[in-house]
C-alpha atoms as a PDB file:
ATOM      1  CA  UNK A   1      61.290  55.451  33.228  1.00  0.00           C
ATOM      2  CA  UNK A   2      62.261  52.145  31.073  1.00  0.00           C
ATOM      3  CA  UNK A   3      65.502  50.423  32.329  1.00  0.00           C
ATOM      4  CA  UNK A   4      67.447  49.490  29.257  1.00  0.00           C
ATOM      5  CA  UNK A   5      69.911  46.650  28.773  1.00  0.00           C
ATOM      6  CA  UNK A   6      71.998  45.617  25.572  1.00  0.00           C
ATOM      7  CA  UNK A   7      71.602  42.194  25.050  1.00  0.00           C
ATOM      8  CA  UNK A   8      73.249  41.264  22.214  1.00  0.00           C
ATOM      9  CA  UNK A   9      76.051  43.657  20.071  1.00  0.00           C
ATOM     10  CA  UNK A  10      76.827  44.649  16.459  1.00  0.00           C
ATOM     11  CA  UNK A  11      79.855  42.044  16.692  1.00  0.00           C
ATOM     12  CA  UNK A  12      76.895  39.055  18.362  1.00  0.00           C
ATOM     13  CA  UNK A  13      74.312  39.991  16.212  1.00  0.00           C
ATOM     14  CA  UNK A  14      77.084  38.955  13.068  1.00  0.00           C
ATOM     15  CA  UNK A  15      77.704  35.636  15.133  1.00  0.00           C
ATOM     16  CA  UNK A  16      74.595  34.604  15.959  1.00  0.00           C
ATOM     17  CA  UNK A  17      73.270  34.978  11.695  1.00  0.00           C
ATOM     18  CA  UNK A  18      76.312  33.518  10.719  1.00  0.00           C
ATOM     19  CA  UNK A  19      75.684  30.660  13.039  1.00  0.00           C
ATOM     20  CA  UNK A  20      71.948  30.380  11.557  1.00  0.00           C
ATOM     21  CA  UNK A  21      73.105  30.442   7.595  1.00  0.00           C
ATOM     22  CA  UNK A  22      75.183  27.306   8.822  1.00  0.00           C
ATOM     23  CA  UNK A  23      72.523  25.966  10.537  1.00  0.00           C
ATOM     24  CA  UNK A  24      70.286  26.756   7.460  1.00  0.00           C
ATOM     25  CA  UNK A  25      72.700  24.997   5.269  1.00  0.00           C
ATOM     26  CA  UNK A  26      73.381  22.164   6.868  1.00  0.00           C
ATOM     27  CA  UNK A  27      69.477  21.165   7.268  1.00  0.00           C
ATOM     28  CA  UNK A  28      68.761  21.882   3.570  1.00  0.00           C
ATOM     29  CA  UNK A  29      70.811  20.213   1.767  1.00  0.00           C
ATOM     30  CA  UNK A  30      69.556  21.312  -1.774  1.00  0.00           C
ATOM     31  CA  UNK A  31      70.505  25.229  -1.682  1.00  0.00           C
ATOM     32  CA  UNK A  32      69.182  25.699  -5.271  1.00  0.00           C
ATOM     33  CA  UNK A  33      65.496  25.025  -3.728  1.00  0.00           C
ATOM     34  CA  UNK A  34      66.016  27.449  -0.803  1.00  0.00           C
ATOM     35  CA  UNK A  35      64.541  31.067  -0.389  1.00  0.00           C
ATOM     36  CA  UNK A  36      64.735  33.419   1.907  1.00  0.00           C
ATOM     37  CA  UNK A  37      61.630  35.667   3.084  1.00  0.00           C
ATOM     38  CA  UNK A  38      61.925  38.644   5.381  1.00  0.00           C
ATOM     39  CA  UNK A  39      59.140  39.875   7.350  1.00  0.00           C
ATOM     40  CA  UNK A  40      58.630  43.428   7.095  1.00  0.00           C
ATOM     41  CA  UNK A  41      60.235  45.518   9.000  1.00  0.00           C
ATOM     42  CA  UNK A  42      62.446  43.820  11.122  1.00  0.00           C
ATOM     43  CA  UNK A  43      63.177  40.217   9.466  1.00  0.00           C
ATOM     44  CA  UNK A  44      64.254  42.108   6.269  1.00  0.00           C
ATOM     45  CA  UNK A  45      67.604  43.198   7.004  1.00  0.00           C
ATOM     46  CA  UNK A  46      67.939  40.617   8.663  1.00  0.00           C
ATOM     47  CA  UNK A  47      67.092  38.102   5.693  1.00  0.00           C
ATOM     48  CA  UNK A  48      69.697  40.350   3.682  1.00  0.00           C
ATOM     49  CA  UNK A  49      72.567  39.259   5.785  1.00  0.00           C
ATOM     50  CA  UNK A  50      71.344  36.177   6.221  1.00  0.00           C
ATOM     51  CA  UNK A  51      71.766  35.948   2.546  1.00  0.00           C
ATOM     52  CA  UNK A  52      74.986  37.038   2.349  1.00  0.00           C
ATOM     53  CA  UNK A  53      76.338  34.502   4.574  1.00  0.00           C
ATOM     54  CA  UNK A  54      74.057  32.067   2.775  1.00  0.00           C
ATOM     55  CA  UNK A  55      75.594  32.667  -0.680  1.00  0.00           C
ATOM     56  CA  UNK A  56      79.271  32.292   0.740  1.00  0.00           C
ATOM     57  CA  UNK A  57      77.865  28.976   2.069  1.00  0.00           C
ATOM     58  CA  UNK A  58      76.568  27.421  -0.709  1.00  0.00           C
ATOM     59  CA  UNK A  59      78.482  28.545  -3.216  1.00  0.00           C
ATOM     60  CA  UNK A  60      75.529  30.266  -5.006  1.00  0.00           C
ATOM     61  CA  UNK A  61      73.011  33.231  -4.636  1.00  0.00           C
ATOM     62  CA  UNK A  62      70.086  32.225  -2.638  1.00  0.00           C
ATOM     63  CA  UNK A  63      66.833  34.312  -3.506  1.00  0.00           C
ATOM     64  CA  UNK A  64      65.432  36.719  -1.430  1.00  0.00           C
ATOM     65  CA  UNK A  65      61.862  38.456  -0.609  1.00  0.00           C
ATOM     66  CA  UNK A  66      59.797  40.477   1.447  1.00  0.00           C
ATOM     67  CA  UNK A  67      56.887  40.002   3.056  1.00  0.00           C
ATOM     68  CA  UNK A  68      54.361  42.764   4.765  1.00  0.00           C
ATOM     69  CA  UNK A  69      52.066  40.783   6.702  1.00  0.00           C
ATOM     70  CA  UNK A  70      49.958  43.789   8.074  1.00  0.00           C
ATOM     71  CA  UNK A  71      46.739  43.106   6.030  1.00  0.00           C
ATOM     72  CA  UNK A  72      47.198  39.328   7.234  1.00  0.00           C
ATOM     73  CA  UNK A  73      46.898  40.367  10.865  1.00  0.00           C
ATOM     74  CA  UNK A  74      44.122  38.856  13.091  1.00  0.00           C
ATOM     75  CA  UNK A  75      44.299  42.172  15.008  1.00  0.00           C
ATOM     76  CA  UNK A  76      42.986  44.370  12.261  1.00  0.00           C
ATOM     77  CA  UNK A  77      40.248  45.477  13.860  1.00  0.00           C
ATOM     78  CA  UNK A  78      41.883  46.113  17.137  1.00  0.00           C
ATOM     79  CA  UNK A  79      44.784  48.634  15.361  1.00  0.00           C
ATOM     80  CA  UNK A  80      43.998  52.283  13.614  1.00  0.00           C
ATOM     81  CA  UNK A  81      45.561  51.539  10.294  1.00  0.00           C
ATOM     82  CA  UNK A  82      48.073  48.789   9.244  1.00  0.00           C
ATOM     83  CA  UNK A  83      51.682  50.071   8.374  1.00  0.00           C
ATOM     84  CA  UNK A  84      51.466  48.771   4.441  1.00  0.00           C
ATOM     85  CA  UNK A  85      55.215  48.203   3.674  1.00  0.00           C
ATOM     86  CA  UNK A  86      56.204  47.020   0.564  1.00  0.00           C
ATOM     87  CA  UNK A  87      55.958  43.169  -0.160  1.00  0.00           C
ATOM     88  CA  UNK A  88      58.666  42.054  -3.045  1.00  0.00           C
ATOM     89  CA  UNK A  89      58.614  38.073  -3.962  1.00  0.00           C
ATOM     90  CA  UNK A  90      60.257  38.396  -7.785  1.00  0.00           C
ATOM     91  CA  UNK A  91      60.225  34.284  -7.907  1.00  0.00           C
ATOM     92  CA  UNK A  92      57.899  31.187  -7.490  1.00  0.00           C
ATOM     93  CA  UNK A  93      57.970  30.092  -3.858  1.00  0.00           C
ATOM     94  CA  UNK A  94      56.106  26.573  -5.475  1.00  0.00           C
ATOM     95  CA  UNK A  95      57.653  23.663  -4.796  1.00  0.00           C
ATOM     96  CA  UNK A  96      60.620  25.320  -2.577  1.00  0.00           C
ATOM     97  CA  UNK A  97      61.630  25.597   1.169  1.00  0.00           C
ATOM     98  CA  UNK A  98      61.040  28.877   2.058  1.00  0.00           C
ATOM     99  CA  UNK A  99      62.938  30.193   5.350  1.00  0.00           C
ATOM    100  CA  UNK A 100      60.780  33.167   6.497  1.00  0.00           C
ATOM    101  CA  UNK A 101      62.806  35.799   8.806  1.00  0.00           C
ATOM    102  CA  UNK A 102      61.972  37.480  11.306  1.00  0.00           C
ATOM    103  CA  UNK A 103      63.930  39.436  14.228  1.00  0.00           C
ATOM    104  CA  UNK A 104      61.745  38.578  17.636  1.00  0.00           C
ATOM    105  CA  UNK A 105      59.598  35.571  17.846  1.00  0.00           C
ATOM    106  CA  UNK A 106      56.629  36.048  20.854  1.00  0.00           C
ATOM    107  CA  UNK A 107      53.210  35.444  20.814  1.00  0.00           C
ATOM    108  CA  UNK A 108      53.522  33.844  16.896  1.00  0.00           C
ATOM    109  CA  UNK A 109      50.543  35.606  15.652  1.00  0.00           C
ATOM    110  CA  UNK A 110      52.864  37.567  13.246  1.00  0.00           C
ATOM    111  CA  UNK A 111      54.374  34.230  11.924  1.00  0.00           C
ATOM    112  CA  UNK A 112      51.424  33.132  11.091  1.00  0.00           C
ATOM    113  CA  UNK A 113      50.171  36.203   9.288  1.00  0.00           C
ATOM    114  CA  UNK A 114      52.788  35.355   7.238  1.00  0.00           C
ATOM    115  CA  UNK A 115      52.125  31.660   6.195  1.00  0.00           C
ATOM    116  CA  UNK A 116      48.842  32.876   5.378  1.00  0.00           C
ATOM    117  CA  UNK A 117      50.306  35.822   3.257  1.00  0.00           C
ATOM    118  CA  UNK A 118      52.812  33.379   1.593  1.00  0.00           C
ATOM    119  CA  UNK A 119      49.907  31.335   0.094  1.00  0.00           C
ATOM    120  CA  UNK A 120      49.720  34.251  -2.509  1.00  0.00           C
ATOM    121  CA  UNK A 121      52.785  33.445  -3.650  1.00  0.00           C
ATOM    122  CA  UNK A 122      52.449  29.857  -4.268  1.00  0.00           C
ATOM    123  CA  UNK A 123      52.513  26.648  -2.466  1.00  0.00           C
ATOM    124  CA  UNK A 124      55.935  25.950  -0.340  1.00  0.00           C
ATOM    125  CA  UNK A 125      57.203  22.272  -0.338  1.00  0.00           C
ATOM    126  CA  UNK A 126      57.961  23.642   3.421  1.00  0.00           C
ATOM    127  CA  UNK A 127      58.619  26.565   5.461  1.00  0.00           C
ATOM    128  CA  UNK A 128      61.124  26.740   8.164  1.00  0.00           C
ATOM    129  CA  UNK A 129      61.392  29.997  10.125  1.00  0.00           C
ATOM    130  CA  UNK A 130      64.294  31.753  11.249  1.00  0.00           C
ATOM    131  CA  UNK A 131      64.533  34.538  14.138  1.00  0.00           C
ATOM    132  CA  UNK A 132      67.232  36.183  16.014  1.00  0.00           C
ATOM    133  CA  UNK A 133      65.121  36.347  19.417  1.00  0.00           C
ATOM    134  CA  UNK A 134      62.859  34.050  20.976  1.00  0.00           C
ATOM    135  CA  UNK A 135      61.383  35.370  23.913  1.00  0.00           C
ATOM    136  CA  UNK A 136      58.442  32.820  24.594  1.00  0.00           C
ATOM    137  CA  UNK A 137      54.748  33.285  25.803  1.00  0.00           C
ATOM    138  CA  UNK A 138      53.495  32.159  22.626  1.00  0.00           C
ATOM    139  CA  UNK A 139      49.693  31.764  21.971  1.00  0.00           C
ATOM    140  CA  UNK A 140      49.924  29.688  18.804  1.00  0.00           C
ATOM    141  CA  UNK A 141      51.391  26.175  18.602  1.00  0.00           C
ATOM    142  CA  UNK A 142      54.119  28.000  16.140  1.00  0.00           C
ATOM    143  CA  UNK A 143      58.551  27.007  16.889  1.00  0.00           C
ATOM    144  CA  UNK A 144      61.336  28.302  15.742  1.00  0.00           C
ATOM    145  CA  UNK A 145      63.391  26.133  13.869  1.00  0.00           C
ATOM    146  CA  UNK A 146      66.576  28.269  13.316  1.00  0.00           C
ATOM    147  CA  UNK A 147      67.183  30.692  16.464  1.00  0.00           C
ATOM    148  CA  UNK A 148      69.701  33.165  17.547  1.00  0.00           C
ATOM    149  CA  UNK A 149      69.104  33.758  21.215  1.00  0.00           C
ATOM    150  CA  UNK A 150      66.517  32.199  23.293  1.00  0.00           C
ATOM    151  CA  UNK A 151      65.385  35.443  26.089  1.00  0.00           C
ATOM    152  CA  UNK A 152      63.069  34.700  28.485  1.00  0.00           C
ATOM    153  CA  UNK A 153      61.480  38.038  28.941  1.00  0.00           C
ATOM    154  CA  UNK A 154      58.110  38.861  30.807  1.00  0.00           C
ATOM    155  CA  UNK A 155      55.041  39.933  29.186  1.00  0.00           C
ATOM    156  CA  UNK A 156      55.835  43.646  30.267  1.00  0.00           C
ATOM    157  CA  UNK A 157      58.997  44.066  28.751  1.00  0.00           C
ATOM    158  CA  UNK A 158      59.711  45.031  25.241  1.00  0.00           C
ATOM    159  CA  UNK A 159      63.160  43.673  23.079  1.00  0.00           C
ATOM    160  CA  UNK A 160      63.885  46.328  20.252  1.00  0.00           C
ATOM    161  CA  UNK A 161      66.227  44.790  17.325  1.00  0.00           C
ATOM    162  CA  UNK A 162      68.010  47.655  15.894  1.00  0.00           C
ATOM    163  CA  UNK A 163      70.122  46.831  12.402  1.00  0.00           C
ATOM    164  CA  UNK A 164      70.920  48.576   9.523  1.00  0.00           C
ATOM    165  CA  UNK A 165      69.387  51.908  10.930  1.00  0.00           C
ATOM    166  CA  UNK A 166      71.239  55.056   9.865  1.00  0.00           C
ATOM    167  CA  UNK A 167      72.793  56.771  12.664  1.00  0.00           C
ATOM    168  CA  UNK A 168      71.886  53.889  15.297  1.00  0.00           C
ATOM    169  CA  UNK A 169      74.368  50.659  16.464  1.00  0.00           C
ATOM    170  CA  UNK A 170      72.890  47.753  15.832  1.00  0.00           C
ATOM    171  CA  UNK A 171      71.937  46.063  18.835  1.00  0.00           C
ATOM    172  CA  UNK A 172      69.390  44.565  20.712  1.00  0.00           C
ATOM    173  CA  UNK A 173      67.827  45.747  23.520  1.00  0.00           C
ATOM    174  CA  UNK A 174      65.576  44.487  26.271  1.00  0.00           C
ATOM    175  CA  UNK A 175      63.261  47.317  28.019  1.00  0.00           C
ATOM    176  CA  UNK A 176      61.838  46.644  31.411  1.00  0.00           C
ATOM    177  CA  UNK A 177      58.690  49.071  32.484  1.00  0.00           C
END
């Protein structure tokens, strides 16, 4: 049976994105060329409250998208069929910084589904990425720049990022085998 342990609350959770919009802010200082992108599913609600703290920030809505990755994946072959969720990008992503979201950063193969799946879209001046966990063991040369808690985990454990789920707290949780 897994051993379970709450890592971060509802109450962190708010801290930690708060602390990341600053951060966001203060290293772009031209908010009218910033966009958010969530990764699908967990970076989404995410980049929505990002948002929010974003646009009392700056003074001014900051766009937002979605992003499914799954058809991006260089495990396509190794998976019985991709979970298609929908991808939403209602602006030009040319010329901007685009802050793709995501809620656990690992191996960075998922990240970098997404920069290829962004080059749809357009052609970023530059894309930062924000996460709320970084837990390591990365196989691609891929970082972080904005990050909400650093959790060295081993490669047998799991961390589940639960947030805007009906009947659920949000939380995170760490799973040991």
């Amino acid at each position: 049976m897994a051993e379970s342990t709450v890592i971060l609350n509802a109450a962190a959770i708010q801290r930690a994105l708060v602390r990341i919009a600053h951060e966001i802010a203060e290293r772009n200082e031209d908010s009218h060329e910033l966009v958010l992108v969530g990764i699908q599913k967990g970076g989404v609600p995410l980049a929505s409250r990002l948002s929010q703290a974003l646009n009392e920030i700056v003074g001014h809505p900051v766009l937002l998208g979605r992003l499914d990755v799954s058809m991006h994946r260089d495990d396509l072959d190794r998976r019985l069929a991709p979970d298609v969720q929908p991808t939403d990008i209602p602006f030009d992503i040319t010329g901007k910084t685009v802050v793709v979201v995501d809620d656990v950063l690992f191996k960075g193969r998922t990240v970098r589904a997404a920069m290829d799946a962004l080059n749809d879209f357009g052609r970023p001046k530059r894309i930062q990425l924000a996460v709320l966990i970084d837990r390591g063991h990365r196989e691609l040369p891929i970082k972080a720049d904005f990050v909400g808690k650093n959790l060295p985990t081993s490669p047998a454990e799991s961390v589940l990022v639960v947030v805007d789920e009906p009947g659920r707290p949000n939380e995170v949780v760490l799973e040991k085998p």
